[in-house]
C-alpha atoms as a PDB file:
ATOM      1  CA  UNK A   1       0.000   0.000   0.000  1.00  0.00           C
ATOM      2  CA  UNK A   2       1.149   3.536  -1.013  1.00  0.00           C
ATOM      3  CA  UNK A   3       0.198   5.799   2.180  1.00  0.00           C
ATOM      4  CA  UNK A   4       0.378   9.946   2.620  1.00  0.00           C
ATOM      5  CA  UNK A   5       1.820  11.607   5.430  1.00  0.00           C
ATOM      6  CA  UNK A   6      -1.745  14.421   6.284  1.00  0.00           C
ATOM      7  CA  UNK A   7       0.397  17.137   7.809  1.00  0.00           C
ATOM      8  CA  UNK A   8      -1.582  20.497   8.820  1.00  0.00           C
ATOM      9  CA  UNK A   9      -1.301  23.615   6.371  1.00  0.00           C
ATOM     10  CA  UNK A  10      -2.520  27.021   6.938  1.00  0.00           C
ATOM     11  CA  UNK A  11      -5.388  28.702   5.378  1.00  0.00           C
ATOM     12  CA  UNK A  12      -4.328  31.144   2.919  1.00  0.00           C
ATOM     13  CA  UNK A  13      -4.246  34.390   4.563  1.00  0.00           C
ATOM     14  CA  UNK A  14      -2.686  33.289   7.021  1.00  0.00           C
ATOM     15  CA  UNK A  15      -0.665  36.315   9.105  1.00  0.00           C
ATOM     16  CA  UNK A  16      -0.581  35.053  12.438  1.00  0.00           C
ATOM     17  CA  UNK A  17      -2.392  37.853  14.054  1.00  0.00           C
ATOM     18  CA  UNK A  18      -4.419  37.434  17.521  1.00  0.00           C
ATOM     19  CA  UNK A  19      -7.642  37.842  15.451  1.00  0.00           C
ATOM     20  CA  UNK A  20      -6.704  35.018  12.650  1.00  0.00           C
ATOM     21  CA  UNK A  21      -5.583  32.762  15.941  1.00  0.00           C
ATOM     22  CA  UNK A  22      -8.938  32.948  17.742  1.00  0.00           C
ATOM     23  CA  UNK A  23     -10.566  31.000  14.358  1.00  0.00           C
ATOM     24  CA  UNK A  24     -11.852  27.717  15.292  1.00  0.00           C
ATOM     25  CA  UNK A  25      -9.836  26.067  12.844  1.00  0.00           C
ATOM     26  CA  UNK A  26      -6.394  27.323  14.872  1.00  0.00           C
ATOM     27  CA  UNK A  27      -7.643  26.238  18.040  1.00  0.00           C
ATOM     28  CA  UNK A  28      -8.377  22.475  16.690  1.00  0.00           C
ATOM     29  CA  UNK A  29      -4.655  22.578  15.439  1.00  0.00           C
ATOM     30  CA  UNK A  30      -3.279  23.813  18.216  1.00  0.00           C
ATOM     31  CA  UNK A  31      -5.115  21.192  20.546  1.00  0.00           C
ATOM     32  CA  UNK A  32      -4.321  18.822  18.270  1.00  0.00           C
ATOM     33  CA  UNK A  33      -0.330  19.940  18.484  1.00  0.00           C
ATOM     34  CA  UNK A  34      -0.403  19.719  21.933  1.00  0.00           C
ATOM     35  CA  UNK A  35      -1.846  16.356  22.793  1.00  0.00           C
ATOM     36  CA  UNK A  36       1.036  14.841  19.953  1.00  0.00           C
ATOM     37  CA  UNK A  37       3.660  16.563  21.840  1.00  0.00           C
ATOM     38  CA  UNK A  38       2.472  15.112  25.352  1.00  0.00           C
ATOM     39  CA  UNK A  39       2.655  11.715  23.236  1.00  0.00           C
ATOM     40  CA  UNK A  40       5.974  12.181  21.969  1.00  0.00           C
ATOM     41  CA  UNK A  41       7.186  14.585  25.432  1.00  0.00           C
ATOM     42  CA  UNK A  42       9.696  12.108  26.683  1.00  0.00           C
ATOM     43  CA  UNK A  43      11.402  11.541  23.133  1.00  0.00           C
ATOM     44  CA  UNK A  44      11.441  14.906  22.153  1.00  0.00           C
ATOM     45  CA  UNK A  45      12.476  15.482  25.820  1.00  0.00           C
ATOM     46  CA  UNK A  46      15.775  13.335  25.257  1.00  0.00           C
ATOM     47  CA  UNK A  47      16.322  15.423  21.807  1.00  0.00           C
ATOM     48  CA  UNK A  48      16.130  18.148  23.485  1.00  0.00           C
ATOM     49  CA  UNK A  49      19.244  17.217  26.452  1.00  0.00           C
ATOM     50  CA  UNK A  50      21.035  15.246  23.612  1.00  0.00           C
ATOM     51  CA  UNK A  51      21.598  18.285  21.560  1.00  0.00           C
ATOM     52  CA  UNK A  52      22.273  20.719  24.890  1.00  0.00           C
ATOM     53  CA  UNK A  53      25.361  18.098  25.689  1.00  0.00           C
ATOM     54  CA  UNK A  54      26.840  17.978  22.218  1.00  0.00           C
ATOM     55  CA  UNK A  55      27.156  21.868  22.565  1.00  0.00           C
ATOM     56  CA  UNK A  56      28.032  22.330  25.787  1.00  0.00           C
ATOM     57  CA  UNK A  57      32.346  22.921  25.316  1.00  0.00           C
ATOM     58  CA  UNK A  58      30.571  25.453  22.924  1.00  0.00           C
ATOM     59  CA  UNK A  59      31.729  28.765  24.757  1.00  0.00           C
ATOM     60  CA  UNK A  60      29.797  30.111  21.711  1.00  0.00           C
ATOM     61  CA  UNK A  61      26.273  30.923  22.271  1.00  0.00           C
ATOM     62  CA  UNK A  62      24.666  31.015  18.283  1.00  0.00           C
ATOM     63  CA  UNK A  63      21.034  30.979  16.832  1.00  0.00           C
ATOM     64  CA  UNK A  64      21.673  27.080  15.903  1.00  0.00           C
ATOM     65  CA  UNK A  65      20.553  25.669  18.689  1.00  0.00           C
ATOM     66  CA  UNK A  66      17.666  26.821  19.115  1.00  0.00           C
ATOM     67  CA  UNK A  67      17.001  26.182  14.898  1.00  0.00           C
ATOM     68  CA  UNK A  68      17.779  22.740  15.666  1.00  0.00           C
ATOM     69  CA  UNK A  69      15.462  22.117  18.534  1.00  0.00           C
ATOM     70  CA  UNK A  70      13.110  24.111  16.632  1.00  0.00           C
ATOM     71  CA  UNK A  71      13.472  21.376  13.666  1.00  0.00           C
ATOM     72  CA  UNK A  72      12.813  18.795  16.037  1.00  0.00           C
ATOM     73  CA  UNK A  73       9.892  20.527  17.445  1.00  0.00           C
ATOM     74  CA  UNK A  74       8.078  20.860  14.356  1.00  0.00           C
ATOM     75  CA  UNK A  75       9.271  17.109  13.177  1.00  0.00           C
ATOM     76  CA  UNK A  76       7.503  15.814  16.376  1.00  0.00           C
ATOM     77  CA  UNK A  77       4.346  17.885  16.049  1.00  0.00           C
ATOM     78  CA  UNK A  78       3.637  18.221  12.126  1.00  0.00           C
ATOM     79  CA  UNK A  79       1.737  14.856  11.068  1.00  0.00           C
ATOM     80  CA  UNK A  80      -0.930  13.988  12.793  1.00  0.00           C
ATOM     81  CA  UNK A  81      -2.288  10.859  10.629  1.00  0.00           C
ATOM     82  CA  UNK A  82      -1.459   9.065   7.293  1.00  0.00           C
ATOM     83  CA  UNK A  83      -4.307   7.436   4.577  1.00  0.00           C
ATOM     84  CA  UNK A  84      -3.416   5.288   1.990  1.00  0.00           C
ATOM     85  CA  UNK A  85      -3.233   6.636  -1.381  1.00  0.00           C
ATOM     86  CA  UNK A  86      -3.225   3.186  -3.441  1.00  0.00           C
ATOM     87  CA  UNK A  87      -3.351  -0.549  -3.092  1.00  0.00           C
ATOM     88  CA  UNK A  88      -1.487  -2.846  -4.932  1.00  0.00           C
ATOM     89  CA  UNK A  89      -1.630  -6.670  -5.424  1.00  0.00           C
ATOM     90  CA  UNK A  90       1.446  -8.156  -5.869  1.00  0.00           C
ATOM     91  CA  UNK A  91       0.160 -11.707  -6.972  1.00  0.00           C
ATOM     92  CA  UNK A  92      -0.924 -12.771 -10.011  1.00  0.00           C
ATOM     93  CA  UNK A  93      -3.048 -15.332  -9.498  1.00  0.00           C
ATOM     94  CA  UNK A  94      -5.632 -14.016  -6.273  1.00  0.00           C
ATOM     95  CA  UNK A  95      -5.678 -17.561  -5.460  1.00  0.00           C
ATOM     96  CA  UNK A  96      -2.441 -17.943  -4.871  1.00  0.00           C
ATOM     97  CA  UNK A  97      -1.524 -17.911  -1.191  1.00  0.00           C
ATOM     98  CA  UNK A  98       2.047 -17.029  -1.264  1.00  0.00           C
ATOM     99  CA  UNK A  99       2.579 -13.852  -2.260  1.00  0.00           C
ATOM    100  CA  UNK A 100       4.794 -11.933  -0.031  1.00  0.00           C
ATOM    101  CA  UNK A 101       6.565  -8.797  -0.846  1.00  0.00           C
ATOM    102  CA  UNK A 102      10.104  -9.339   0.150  1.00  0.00           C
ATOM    103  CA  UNK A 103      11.146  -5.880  -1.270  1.00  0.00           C
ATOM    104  CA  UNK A 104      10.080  -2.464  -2.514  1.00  0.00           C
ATOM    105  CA  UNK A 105      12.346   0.466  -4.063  1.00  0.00           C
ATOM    106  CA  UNK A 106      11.901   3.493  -5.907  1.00  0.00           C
ATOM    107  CA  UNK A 107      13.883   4.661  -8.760  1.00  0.00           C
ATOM    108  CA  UNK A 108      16.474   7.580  -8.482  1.00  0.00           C
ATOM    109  CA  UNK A 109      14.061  10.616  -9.155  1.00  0.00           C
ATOM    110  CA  UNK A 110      11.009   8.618  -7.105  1.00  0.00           C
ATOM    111  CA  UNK A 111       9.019   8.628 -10.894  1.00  0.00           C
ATOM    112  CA  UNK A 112       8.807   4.959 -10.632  1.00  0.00           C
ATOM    113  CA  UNK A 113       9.105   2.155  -7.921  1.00  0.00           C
ATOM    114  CA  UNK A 114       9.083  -1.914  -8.166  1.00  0.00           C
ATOM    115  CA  UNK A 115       7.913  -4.478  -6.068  1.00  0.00           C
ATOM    116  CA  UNK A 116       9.408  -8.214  -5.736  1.00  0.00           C
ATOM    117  CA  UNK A 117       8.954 -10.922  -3.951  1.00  0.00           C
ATOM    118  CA  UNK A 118       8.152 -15.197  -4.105  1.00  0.00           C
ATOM    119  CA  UNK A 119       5.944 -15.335  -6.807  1.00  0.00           C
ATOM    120  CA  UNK A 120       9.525 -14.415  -8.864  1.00  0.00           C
ATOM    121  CA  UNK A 121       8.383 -11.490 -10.436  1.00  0.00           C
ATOM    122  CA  UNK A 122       9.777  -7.578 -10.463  1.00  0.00           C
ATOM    123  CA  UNK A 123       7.064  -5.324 -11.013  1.00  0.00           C
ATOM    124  CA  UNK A 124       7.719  -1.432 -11.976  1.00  0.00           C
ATOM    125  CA  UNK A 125       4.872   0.794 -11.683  1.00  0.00           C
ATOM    126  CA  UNK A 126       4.424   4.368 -12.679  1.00  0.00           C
ATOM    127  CA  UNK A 127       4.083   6.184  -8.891  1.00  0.00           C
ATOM    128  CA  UNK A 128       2.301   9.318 -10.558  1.00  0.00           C
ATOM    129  CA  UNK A 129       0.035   6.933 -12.506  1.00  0.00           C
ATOM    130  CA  UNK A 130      -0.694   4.790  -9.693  1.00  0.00           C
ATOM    131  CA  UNK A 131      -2.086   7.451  -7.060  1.00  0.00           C
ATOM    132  CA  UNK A 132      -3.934   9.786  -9.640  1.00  0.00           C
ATOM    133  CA  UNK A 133      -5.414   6.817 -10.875  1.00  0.00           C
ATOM    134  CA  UNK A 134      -9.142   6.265  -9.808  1.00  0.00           C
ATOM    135  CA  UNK A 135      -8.951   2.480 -10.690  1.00  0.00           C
ATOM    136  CA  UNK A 136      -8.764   0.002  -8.114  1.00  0.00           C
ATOM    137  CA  UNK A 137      -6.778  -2.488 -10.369  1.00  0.00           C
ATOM    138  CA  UNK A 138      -3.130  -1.345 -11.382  1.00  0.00           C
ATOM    139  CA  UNK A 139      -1.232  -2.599 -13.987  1.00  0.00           C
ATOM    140  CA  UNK A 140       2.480  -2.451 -13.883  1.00  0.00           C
ATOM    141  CA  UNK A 141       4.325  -0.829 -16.685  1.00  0.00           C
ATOM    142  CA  UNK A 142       7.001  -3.451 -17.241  1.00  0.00           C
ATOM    143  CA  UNK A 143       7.574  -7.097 -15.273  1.00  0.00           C
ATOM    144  CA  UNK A 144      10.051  -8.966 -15.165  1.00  0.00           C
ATOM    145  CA  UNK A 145      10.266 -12.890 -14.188  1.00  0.00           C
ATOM    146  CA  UNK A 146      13.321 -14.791 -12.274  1.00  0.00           C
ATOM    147  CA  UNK A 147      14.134 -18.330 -11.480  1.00  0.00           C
ATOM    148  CA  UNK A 148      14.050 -18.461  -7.937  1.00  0.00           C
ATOM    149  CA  UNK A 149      11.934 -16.017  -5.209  1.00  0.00           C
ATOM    150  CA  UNK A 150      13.678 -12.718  -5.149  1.00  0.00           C
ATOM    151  CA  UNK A 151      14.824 -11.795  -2.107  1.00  0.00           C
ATOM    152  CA  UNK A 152      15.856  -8.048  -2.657  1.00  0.00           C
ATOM    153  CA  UNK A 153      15.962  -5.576  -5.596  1.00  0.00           C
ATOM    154  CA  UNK A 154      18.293  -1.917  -5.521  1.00  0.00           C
ATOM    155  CA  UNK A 155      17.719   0.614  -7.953  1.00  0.00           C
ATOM    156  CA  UNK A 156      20.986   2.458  -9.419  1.00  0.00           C
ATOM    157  CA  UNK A 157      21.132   6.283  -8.001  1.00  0.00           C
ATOM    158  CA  UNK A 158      22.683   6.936 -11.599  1.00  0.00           C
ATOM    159  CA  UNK A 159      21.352   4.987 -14.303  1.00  0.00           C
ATOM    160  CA  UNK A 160      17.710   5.426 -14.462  1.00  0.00           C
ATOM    161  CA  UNK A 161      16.830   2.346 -15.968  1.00  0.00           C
ATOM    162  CA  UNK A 162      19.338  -0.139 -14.087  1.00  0.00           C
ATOM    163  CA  UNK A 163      18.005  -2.588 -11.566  1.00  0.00           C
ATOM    164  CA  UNK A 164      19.534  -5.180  -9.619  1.00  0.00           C
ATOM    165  CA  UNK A 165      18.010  -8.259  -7.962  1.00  0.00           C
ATOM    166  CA  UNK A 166      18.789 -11.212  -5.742  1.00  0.00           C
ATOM    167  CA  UNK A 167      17.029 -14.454  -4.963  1.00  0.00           C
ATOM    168  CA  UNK A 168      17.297 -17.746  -3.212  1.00  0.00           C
ATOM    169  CA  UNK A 169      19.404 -19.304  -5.836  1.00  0.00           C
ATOM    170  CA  UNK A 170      22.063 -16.611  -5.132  1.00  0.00           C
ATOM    171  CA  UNK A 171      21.858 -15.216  -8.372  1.00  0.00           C
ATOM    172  CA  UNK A 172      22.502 -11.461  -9.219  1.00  0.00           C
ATOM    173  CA  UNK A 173      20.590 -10.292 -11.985  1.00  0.00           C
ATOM    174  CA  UNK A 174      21.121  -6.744 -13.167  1.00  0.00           C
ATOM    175  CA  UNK A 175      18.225  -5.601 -15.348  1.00  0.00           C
ATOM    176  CA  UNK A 176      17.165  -2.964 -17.629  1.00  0.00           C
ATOM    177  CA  UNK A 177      13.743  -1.888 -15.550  1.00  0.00           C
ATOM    178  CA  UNK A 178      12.230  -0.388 -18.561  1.00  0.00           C
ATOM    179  CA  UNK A 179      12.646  -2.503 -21.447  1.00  0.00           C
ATOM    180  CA  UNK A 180      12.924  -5.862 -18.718  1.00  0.00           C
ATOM    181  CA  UNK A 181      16.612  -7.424 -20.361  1.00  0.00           C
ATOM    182  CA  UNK A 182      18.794  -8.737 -18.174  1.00  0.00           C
ATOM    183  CA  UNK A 183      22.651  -6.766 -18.631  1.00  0.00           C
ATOM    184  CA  UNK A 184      24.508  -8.845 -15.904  1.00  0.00           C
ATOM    185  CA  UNK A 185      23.955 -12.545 -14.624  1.00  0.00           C
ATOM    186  CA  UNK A 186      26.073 -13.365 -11.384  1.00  0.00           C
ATOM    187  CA  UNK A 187      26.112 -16.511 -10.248  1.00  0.00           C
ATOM    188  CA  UNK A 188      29.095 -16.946  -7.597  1.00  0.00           C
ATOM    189  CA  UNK A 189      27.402 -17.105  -4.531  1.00  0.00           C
ATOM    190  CA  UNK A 190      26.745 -20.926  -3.088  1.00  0.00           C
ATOM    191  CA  UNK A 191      23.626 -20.325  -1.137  1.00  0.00           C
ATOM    192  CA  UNK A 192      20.695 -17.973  -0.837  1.00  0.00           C
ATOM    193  CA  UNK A 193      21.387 -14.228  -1.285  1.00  0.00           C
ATOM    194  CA  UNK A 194      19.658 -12.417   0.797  1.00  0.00           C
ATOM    195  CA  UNK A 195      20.672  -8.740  -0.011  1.00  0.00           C
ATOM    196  CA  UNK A 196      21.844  -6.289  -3.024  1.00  0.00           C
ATOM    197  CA  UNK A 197      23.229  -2.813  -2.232  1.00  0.00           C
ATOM    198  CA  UNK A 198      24.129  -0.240  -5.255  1.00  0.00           C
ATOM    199  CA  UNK A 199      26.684   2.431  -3.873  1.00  0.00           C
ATOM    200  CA  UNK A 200      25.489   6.214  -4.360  1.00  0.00           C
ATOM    201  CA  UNK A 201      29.117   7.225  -4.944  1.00  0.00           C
ATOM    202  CA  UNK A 202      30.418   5.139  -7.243  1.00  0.00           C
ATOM    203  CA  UNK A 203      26.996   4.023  -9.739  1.00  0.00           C
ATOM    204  CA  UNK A 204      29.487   0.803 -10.918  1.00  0.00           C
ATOM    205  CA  UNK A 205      29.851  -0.685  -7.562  1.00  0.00           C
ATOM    206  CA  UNK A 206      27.296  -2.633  -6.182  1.00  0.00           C
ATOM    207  CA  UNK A 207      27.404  -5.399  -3.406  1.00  0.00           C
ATOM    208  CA  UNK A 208      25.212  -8.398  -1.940  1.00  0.00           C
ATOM    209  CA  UNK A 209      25.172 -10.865   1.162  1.00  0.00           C
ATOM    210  CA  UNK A 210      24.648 -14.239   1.273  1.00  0.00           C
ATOM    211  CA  UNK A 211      23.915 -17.268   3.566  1.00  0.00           C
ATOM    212  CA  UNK A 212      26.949 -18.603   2.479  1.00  0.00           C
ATOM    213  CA  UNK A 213      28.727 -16.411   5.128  1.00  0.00           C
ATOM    214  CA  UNK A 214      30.252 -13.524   1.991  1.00  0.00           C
ATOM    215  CA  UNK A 215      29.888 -10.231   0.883  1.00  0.00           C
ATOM    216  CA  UNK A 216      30.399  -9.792  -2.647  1.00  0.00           C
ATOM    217  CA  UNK A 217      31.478  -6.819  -4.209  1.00  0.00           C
ATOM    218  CA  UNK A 218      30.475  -6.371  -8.132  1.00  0.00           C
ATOM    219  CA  UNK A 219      30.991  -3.560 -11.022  1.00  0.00           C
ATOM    220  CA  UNK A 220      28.782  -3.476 -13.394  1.00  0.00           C
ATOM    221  CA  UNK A 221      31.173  -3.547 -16.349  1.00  0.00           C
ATOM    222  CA  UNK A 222      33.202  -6.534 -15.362  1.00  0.00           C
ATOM    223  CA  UNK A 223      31.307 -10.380 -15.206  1.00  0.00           C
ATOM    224  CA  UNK A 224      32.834 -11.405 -12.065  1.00  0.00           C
ATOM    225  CA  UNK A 225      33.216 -10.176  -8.773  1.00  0.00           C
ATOM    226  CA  UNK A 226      35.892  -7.788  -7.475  1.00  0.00           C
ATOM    227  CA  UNK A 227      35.697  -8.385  -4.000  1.00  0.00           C
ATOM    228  CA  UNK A 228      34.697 -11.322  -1.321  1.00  0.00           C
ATOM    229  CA  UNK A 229      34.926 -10.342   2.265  1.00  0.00           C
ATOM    230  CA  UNK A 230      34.373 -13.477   4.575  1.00  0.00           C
ATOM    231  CA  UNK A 231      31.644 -12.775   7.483  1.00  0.00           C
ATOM    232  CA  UNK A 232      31.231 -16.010   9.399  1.00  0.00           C
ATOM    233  CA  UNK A 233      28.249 -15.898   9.724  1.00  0.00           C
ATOM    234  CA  UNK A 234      24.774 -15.882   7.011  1.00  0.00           C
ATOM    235  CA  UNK A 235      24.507 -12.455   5.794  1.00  0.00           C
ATOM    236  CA  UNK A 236      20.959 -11.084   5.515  1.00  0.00           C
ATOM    237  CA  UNK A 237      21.348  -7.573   5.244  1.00  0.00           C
ATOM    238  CA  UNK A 238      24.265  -5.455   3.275  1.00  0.00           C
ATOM    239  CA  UNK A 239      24.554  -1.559   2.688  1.00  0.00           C
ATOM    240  CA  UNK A 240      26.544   0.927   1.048  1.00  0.00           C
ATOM    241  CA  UNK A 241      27.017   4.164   2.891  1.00  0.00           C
ATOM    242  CA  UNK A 242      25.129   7.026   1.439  1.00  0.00           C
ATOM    243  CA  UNK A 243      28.232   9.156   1.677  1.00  0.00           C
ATOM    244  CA  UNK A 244      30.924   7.188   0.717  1.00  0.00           C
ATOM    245  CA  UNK A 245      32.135   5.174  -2.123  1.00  0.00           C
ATOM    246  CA  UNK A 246      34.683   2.548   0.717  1.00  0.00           C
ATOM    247  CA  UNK A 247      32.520   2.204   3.138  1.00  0.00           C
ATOM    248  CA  UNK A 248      29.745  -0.741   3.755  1.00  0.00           C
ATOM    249  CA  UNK A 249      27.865  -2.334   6.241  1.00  0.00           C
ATOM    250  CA  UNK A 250      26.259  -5.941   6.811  1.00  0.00           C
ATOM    251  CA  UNK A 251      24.406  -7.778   9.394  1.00  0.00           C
ATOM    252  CA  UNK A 252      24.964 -11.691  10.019  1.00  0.00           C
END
């Protein structure tokens, strides 16, 4: 399901004088404001004292604090609900039981996301399309089918169109999301492959974890891997940091 964050705006017209504040509409928001930040008092509480310590060897006494608990304050008090926007089915058959979503990712400008999981299938959908459209059956605009259940699918934060899966077989399939080709077929892990990483740095380096205890470290112009780092352990999770091209992370 695609959901929306319902966060309050003000009418237009909007000045902020005593006689716009004693409308009914800002004394519901305002109520409404409070009893989230009772909810939330002890969190934003700690916020509040963790940000006061980082700056206290700060002889320096500057605006910034009090824009960054500001930030906070507004973060803890601005939503107030969420409604779903769209429903999708991921299976094709509604008969068929098993049909979990293992993974969901949008592309690099958020115009498109797909959806995979055990039925073997990538699905990329339109996200515009989807939640402006008053149908409730969607129709993806490209699928693409594997041999195994997919475990995990990243999306390139360069190339558009590139796509890279993994699945129980530990295969690593990168494919061309719009026209559904496959551009790269890995096959070196030994057991199930539980997760694929692209790294935003570097848009030829991409890495996935297996339950055959390594993390393997691909390009996307060469056919075998570049890298094995041995973890000891199944790997279920891996990830690239967002900024920087040497630096990864994995769970066991």
């Amino acid at each position: 399901s695609i959901i929306d964050s319902t966060e309050y705006s003000q009418p237009p017209g909007f000045s902020g004088s005593s006689q716009t504040k004693k409308q009914p509409w800002y004394n519901s928001t305002l109520a409404s404001r409070r009893k989230r930040l009772t909810a939330h008092f002890e969190d934003l509480e700690q916020c509040y004292f963790s940000t006061r310590m980082s700056r206290i060897s700060d002889d320096s006494r500057t605006a910034s604090q009090l824009d960054e608990f500001q930030e906070c304050l507004s973060k803890f008090t601005r939503y107030n609900s969420v409604r779903p926007l769209a429903t999708l089915s991921y299976a094709s058959d509604l008969y068929n039981g098993s049909s979990i979503v293992s993974s969901i990712e949008f592309d690099r400008d958020c115009d498109y996301f797909a959806i995979a999981g055990v039925t073997k299938k990538i699905k990329v959908y339109e996200y515009g399309t989807v939640i402006q459209d008053a149908v409730d059956i969607h129709y993806p605009e490209n699928e693409m089918t594997c041999n195994s259940k997919i475990s995990c699918i990243s999306w390139s934060s360069y190339h558009k169109n590139l796509l890279a899966s993994s699945d129980y077989e530990g295969t690593v399939i990168l494919w061309d999301g719009f026209t559904g080709q496959r551009s790269k077929v890995y096959q070196e892990h030994e057991k199930r492959c539980w997760s694929v990483d692209f790294n935003l740095m570097d848009p030829k380096l991409l890495a996935s974890g297996s339950d055959d205890a390594k993390v393997k470290l691909w390009s996307t112009n060469l056919d075998n891997s570049v890298a094995s780092i041995e973890a000891k352990a199944n790997v279920c999770c891996v990830k690239f940091s967002p900024s920087s091209r040497y630096h990864l992370a994995f769970g066991c």
